[in-house]
C-alpha atoms as a PDB file:
ATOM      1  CA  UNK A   1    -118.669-110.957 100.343  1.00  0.00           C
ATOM      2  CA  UNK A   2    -119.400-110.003 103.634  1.00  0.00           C
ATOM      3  CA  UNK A   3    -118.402-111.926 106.919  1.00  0.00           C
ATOM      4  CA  UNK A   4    -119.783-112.358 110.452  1.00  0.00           C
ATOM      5  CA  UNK A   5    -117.403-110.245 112.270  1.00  0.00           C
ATOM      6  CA  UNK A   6    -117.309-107.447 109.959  1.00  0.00           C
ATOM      7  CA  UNK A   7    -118.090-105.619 106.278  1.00  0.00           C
ATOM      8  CA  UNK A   8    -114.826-105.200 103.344  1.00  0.00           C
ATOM      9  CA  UNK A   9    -114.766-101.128 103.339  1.00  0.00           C
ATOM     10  CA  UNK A  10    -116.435-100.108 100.460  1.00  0.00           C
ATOM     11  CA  UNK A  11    -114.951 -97.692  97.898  1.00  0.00           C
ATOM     12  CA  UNK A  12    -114.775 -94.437  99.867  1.00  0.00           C
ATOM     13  CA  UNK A  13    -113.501 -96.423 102.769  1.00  0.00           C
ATOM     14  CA  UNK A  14    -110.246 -97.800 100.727  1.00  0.00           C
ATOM     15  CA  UNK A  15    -109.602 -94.374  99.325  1.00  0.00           C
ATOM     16  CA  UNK A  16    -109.511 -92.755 102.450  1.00  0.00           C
ATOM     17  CA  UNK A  17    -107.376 -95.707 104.111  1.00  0.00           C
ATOM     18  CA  UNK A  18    -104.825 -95.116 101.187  1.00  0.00           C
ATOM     19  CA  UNK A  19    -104.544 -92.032 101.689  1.00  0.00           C
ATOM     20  CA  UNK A  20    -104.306 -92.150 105.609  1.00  0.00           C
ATOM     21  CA  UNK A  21    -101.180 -95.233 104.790  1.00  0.00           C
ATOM     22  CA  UNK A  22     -99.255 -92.040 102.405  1.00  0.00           C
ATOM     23  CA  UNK A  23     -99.177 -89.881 104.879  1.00  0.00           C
ATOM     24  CA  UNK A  24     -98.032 -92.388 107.631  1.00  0.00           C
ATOM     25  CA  UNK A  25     -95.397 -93.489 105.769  1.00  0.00           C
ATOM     26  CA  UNK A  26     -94.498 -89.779 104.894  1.00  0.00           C
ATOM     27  CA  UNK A  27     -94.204 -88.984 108.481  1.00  0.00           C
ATOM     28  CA  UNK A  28     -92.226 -91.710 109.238  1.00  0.00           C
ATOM     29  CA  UNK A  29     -90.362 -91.127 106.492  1.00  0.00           C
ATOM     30  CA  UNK A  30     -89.483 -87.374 107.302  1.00  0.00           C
ATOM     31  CA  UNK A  31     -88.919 -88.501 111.235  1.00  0.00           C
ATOM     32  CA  UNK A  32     -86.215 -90.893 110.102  1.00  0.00           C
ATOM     33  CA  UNK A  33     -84.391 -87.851 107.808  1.00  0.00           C
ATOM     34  CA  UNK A  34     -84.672 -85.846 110.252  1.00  0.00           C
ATOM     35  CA  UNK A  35     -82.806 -88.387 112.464  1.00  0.00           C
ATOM     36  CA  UNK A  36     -80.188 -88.987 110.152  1.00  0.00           C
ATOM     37  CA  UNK A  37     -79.616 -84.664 109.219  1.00  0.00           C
ATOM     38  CA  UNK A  38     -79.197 -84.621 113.250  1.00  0.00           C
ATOM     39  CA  UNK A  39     -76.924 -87.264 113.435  1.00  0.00           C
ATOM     40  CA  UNK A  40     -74.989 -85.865 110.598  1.00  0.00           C
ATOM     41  CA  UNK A  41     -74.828 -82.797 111.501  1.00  0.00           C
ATOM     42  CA  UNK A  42     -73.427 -83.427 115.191  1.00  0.00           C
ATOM     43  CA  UNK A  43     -70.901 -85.390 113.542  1.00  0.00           C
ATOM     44  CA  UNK A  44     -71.907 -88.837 114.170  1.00  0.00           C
ATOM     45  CA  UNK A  45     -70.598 -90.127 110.699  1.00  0.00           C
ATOM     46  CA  UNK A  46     -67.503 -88.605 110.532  1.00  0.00           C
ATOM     47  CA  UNK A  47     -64.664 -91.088 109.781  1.00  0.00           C
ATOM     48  CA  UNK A  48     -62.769 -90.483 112.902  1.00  0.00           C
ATOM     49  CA  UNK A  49     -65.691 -91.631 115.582  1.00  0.00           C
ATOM     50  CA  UNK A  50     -66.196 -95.458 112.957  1.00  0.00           C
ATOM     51  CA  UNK A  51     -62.177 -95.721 112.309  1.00  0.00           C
ATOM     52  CA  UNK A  52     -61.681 -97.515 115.756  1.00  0.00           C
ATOM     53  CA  UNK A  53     -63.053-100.781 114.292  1.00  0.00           C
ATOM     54  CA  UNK A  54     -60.524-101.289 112.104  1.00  0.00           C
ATOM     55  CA  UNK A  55     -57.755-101.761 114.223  1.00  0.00           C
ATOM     56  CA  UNK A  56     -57.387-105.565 115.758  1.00  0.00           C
ATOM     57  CA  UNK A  57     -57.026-104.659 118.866  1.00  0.00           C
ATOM     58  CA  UNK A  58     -60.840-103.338 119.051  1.00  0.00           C
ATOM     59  CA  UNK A  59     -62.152-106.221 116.778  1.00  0.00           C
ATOM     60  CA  UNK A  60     -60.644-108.551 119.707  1.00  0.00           C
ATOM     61  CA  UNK A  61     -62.164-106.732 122.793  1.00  0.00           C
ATOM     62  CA  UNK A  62     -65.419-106.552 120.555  1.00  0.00           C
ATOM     63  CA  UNK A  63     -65.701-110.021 120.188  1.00  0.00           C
ATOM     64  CA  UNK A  64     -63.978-110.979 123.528  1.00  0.00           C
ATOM     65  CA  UNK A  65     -67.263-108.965 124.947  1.00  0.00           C
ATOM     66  CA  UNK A  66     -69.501-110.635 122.550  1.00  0.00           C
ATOM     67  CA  UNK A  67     -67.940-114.229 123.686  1.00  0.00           C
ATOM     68  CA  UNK A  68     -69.103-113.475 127.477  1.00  0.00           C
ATOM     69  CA  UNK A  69     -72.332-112.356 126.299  1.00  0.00           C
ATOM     70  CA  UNK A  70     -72.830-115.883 124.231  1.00  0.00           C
ATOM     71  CA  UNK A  71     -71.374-117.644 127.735  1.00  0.00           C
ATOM     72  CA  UNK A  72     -73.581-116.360 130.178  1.00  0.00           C
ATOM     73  CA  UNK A  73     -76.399-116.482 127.930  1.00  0.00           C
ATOM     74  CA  UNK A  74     -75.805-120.343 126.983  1.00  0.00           C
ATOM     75  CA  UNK A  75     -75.747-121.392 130.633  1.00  0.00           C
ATOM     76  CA  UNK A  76     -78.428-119.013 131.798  1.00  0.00           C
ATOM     77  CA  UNK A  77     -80.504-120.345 129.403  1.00  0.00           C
ATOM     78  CA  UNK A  78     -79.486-124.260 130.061  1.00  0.00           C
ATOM     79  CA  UNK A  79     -80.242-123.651 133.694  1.00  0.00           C
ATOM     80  CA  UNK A  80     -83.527-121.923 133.200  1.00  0.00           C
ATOM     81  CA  UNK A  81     -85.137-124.492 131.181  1.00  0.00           C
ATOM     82  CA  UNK A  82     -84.217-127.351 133.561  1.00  0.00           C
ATOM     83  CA  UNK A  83     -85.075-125.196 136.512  1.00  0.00           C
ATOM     84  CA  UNK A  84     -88.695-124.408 134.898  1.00  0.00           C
ATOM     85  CA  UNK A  85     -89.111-128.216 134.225  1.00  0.00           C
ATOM     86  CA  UNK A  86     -88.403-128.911 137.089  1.00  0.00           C
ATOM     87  CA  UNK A  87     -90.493-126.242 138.153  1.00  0.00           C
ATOM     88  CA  UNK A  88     -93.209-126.944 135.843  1.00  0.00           C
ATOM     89  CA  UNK A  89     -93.626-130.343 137.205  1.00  0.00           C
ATOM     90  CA  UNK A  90     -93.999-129.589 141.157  1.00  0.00           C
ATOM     91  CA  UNK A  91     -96.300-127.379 140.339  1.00  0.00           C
ATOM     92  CA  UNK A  92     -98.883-130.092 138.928  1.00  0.00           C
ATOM     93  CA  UNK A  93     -98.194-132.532 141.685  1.00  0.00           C
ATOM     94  CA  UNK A  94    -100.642-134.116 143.447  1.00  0.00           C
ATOM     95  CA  UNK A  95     -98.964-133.241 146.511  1.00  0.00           C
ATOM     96  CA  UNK A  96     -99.609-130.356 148.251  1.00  0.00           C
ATOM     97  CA  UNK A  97     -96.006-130.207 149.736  1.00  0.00           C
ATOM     98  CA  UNK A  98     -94.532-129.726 146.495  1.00  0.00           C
ATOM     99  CA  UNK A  99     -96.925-127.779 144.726  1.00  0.00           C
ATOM    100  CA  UNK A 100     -97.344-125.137 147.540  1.00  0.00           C
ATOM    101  CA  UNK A 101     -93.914-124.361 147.850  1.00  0.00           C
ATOM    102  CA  UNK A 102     -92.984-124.897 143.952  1.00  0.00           C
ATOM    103  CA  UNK A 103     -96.235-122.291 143.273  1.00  0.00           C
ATOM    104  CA  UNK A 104     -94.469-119.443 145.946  1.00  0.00           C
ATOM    105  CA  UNK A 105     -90.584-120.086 144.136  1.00  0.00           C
ATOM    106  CA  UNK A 106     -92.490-118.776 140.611  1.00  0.00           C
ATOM    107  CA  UNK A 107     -94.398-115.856 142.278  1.00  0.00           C
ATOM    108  CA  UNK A 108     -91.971-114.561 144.059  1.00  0.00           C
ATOM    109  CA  UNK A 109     -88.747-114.499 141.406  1.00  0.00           C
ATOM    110  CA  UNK A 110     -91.118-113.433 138.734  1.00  0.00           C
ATOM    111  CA  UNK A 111     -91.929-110.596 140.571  1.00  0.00           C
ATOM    112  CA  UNK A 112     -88.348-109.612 141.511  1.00  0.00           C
ATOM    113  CA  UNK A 113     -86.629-107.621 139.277  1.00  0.00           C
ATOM    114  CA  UNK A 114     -83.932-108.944 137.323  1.00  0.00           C
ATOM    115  CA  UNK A 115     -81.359-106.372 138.604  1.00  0.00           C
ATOM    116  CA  UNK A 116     -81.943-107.145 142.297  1.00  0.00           C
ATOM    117  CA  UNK A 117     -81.294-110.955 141.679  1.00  0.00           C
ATOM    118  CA  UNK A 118     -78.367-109.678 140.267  1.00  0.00           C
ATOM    119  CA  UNK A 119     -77.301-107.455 142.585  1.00  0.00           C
ATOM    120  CA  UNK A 120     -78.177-109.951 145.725  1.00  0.00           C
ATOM    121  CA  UNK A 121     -75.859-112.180 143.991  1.00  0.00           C
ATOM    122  CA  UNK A 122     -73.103-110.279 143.347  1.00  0.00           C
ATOM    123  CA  UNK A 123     -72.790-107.530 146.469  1.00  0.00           C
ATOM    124  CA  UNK A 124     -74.318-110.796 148.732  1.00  0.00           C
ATOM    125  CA  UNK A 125     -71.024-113.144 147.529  1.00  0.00           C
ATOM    126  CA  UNK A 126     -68.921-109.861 148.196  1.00  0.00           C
ATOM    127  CA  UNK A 127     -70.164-108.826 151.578  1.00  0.00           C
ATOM    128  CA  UNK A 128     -69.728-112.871 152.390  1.00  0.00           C
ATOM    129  CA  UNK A 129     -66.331-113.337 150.859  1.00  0.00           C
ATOM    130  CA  UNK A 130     -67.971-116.109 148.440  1.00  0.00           C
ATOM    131  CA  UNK A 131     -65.797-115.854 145.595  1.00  0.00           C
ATOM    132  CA  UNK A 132     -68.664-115.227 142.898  1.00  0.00           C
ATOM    133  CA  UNK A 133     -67.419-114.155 140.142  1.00  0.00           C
ATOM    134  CA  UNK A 134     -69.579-111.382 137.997  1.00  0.00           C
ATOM    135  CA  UNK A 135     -70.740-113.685 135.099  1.00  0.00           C
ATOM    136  CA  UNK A 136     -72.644-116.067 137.717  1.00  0.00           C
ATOM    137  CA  UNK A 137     -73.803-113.097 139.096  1.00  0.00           C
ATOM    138  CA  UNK A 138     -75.619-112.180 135.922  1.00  0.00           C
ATOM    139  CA  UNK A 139     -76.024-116.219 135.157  1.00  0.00           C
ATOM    140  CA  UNK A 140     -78.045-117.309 138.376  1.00  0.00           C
ATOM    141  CA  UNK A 141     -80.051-113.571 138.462  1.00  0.00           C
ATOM    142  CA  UNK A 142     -81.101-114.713 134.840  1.00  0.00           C
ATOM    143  CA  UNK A 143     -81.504-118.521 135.681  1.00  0.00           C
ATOM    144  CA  UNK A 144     -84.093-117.773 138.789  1.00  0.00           C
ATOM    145  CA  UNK A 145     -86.010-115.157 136.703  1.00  0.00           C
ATOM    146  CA  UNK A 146     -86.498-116.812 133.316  1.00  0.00           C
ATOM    147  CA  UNK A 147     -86.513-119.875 135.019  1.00  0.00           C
ATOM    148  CA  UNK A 148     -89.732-119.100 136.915  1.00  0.00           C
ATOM    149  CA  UNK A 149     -91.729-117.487 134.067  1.00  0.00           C
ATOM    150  CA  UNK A 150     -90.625-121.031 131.608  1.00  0.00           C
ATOM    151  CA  UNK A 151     -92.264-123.093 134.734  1.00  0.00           C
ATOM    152  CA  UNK A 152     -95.354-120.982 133.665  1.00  0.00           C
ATOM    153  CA  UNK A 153     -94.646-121.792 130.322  1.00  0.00           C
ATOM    154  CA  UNK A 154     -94.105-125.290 130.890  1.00  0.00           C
ATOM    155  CA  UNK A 155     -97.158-125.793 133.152  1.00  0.00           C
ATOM    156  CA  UNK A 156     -99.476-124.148 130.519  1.00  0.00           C
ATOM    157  CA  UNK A 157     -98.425-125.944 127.828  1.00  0.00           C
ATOM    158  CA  UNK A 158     -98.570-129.401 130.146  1.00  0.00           C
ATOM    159  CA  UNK A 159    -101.835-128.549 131.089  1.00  0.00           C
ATOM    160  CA  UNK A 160    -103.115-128.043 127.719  1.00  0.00           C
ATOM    161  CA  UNK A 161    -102.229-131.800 126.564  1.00  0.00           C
ATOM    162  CA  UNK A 162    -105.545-133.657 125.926  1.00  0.00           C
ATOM    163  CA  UNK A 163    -106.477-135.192 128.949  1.00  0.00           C
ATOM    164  CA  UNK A 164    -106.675-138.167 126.729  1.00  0.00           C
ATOM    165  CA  UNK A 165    -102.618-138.984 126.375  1.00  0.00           C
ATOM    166  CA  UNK A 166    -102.413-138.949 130.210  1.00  0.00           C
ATOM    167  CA  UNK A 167    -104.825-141.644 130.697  1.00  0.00           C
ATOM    168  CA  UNK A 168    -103.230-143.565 127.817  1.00  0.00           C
ATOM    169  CA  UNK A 169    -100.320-143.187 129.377  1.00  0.00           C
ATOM    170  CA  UNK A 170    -101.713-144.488 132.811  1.00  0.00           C
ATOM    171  CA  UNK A 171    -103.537-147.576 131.134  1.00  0.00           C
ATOM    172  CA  UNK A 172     -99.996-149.001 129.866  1.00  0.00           C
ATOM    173  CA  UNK A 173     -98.872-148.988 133.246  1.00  0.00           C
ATOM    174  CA  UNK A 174     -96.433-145.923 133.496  1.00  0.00           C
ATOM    175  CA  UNK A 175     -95.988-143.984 136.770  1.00  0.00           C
ATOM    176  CA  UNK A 176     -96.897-140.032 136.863  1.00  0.00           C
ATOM    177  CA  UNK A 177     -93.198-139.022 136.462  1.00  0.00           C
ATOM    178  CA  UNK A 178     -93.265-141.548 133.599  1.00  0.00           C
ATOM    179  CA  UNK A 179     -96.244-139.893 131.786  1.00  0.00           C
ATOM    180  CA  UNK A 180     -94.681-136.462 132.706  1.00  0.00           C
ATOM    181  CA  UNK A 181     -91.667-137.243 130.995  1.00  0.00           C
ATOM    182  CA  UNK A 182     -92.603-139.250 128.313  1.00  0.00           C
ATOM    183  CA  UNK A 183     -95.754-138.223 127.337  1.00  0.00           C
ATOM    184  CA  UNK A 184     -96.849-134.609 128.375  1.00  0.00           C
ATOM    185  CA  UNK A 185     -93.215-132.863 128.330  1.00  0.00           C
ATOM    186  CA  UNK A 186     -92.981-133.444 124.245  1.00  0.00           C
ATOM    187  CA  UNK A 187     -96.019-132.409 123.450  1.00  0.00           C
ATOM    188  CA  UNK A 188     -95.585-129.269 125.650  1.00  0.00           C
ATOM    189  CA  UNK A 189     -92.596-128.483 124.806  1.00  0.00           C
ATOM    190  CA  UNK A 190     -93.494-128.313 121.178  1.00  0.00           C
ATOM    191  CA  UNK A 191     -96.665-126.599 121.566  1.00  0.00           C
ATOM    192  CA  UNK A 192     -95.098-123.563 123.649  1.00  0.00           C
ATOM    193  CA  UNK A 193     -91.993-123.386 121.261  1.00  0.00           C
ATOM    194  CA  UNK A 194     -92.458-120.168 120.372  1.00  0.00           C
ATOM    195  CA  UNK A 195     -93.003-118.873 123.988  1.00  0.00           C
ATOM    196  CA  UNK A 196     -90.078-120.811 124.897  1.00  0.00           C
ATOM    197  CA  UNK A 197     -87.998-119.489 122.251  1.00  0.00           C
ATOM    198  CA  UNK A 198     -89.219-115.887 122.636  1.00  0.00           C
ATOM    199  CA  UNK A 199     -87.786-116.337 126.705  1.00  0.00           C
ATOM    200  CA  UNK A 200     -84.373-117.171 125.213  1.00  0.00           C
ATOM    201  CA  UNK A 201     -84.279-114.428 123.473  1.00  0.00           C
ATOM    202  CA  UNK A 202     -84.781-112.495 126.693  1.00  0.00           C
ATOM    203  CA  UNK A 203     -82.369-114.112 128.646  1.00  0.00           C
ATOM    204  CA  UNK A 204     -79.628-113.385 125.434  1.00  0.00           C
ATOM    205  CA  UNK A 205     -80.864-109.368 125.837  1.00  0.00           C
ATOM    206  CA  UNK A 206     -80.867-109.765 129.646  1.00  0.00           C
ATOM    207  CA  UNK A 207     -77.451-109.938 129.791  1.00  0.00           C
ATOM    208  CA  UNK A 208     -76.713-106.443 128.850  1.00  0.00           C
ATOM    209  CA  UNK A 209     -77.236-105.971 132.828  1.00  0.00           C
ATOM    210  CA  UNK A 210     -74.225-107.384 133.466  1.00  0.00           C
ATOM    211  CA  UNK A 211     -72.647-104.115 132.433  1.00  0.00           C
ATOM    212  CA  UNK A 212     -74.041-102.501 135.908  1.00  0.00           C
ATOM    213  CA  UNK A 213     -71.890-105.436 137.985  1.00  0.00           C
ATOM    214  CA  UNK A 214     -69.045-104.878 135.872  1.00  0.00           C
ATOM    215  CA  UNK A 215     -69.420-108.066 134.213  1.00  0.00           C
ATOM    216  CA  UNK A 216     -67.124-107.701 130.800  1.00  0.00           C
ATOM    217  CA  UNK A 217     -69.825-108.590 127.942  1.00  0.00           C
ATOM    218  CA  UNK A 218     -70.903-106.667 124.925  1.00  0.00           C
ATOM    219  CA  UNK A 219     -72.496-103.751 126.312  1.00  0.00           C
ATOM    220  CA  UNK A 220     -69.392-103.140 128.715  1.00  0.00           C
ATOM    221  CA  UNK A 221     -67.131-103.614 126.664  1.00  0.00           C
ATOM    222  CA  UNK A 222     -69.123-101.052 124.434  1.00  0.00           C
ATOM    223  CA  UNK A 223     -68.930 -98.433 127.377  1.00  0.00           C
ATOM    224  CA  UNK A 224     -65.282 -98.615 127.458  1.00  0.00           C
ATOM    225  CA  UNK A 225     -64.596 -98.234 123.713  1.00  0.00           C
ATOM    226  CA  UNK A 226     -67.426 -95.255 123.624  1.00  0.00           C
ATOM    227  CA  UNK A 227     -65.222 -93.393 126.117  1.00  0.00           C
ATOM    228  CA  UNK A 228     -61.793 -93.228 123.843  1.00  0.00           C
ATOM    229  CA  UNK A 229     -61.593 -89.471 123.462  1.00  0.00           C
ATOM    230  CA  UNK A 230     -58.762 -89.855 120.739  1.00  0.00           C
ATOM    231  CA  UNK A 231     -61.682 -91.383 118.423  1.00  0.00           C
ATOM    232  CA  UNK A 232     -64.224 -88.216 119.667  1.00  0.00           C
ATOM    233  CA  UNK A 233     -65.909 -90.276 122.200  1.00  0.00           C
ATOM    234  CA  UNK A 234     -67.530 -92.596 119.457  1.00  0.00           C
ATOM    235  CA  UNK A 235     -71.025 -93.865 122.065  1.00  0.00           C
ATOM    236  CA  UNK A 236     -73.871 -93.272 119.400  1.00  0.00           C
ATOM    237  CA  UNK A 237     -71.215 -95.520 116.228  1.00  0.00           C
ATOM    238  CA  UNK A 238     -70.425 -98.221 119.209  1.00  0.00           C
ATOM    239  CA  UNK A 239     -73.907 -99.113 120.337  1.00  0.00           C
ATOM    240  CA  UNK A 240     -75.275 -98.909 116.805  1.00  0.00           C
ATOM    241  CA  UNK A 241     -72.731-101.475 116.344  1.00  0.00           C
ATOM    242  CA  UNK A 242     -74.151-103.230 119.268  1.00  0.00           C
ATOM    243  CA  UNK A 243     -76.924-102.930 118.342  1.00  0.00           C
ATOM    244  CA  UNK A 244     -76.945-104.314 115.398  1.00  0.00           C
ATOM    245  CA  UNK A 245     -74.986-107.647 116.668  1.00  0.00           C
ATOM    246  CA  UNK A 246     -77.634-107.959 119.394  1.00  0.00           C
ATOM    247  CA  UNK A 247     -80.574-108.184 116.346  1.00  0.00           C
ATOM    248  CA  UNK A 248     -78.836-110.734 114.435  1.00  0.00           C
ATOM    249  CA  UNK A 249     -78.250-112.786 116.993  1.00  0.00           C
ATOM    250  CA  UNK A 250     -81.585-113.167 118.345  1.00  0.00           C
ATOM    251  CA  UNK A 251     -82.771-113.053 114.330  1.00  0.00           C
ATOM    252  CA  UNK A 252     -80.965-116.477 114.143  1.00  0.00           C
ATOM    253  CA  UNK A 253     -82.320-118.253 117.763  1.00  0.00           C
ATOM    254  CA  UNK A 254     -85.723-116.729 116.156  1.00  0.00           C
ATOM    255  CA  UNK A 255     -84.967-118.446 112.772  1.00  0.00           C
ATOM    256  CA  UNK A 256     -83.612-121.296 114.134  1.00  0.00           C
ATOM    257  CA  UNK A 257     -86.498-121.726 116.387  1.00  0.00           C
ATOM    258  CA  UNK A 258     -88.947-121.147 113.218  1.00  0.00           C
ATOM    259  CA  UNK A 259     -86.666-124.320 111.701  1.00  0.00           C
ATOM    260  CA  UNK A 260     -87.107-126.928 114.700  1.00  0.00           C
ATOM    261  CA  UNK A 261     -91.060-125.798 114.765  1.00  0.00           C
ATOM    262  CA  UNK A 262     -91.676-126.689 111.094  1.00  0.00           C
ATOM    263  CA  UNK A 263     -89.578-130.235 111.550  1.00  0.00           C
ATOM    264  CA  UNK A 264     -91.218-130.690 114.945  1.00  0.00           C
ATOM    265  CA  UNK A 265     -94.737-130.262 112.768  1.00  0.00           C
ATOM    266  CA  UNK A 266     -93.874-132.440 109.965  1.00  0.00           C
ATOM    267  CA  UNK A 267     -92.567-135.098 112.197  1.00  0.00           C
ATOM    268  CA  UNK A 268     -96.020-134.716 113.632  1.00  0.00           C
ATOM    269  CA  UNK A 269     -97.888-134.597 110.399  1.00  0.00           C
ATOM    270  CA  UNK A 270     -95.754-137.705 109.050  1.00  0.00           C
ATOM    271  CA  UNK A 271     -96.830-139.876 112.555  1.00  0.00           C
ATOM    272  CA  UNK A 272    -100.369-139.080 112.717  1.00  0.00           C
ATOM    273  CA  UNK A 273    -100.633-140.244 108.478  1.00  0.00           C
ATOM    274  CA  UNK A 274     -99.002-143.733 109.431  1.00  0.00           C
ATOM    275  CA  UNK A 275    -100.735-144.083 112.966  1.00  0.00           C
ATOM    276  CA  UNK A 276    -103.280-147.142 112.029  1.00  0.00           C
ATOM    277  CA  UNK A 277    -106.962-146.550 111.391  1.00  0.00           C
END
């Protein structure tokens, strides 16, 4: 059965494609021993580089690091959705005096780097006497940045509501903000969830920065316990360790994410079958 777009490969074709996935996965396959004889043979699984995280003492500046991370990324991310609402909505006023200078607040932090927000924060608030501590350093560099690419978010998904649920919302008498609120900013935000969800996920990464302006998360706190010489300066074990905390953690905002999209759809589903006909 043949399609528009394209032909099924015929038998020649699936041969040749089976053969071209063996050796693929054989070169991957060697790469990934050859990894592993290198890291064994350096000495990156002797006991003595893993045997620091057994002691309590490690296990509590682990997860002390890994509570900062969880902080600044919780707040960040709090602040950067209601800054790109907020955002979001100047920039599809009607008024040129809050679009114009809502549309140049989104170009120009998402074209900074990350790093300099941060570091204007933090050397700015020293070279001021401001008192800013390093984790709003890291919090407001991450709030301005993902804040301005979820406005783009935002206003793409707002802008992709029928045009249809606006006017409805206009013929029962509500005001712009009204429909904005009530009507567009639902439907948005569940049609960009997984954009939305994917810039969390960012922001939780993003805060590994903090480790530049000293802030004491999970990367930092992974510097310092890489650097013990009486454990044979254990870097590679620490940030596999890391590493590995870092993927389940945005494997859960991902699942959870997944979760509220399929309950968001069958709440969806479930309206439109009662809506009368």
């Amino acid at each position: 059965m043949t399609t528009l777009l394209y032909e099924p490969p015929g038998p020649r074709a699936v041969t040749r494609n089976k053969i071209f996935d063996v050796v693929v996965i054989a070169i991957l396959a060697g790469a990934l021993a050859w990894i592993v004889y290198r890291l064994y043979d350096t000495g990156q699984f002797d006991a003595r580089r893993w045997e620091q995280f057994q002691y309590t003492a490690i296990q509590t500046q682990l997860l002390g690091g890994l509570k900062n991370t969880l902080q600044a990324a919780a707040i960040a991310s709090v602040l950067a959705l209601v800054f790109g609402i907020v955002l979001a909505a100047a920039r599809i006023s009607d008024h040129a005096w809050v679009r114009v200078p809502a549309t140049w607040v989104v170009e120009i932090f998402r074209a900074l780097p990350m790093l300099i927000l941060m570091f204007f924060f933090y050397f700015g608030s020293m070279q001021y006497n401001l008192g800013l501590s390093p984790m709003w350093a890291v919090v407001l560099g991450l709030t301005l940045y993902n804040g301005s690419v979820l406005a783009e978010i935002f206003r793409a998904g707002l802008v992709a509501v029928p045009r249809g649920q606006r006017e409805a919302g206009y013929a029962i008498g509500l005001r712009k903000h009204q429909v904005v609120r009530i009507v567009l900013l639902p439907q948005a935000v569940r049609t960009m969830l997984p954009a939305i969800v994917s810039q969390l996920v960012i922001i939780l990464k993003d805060t590994a920065l903090g480790f530049i302006i000293t802030y004491n998360e999970l990367l930092y706190v992974g510097r310092q316990m890489g650097s013990r010489p009486e454990f044979g300066f254990p870097y590679l074990p620490t940030y596999i360790v890391i590493a590995i905390v870092y993927i389940g953690l945005c494997s859960m905002l991902t699942m959870l994410a997944n979760r509220l999209e399929r309950r968001s759809s069958s709440s969806a589903g479930t309206a439109r079958a009662l809506a009368p006909r």
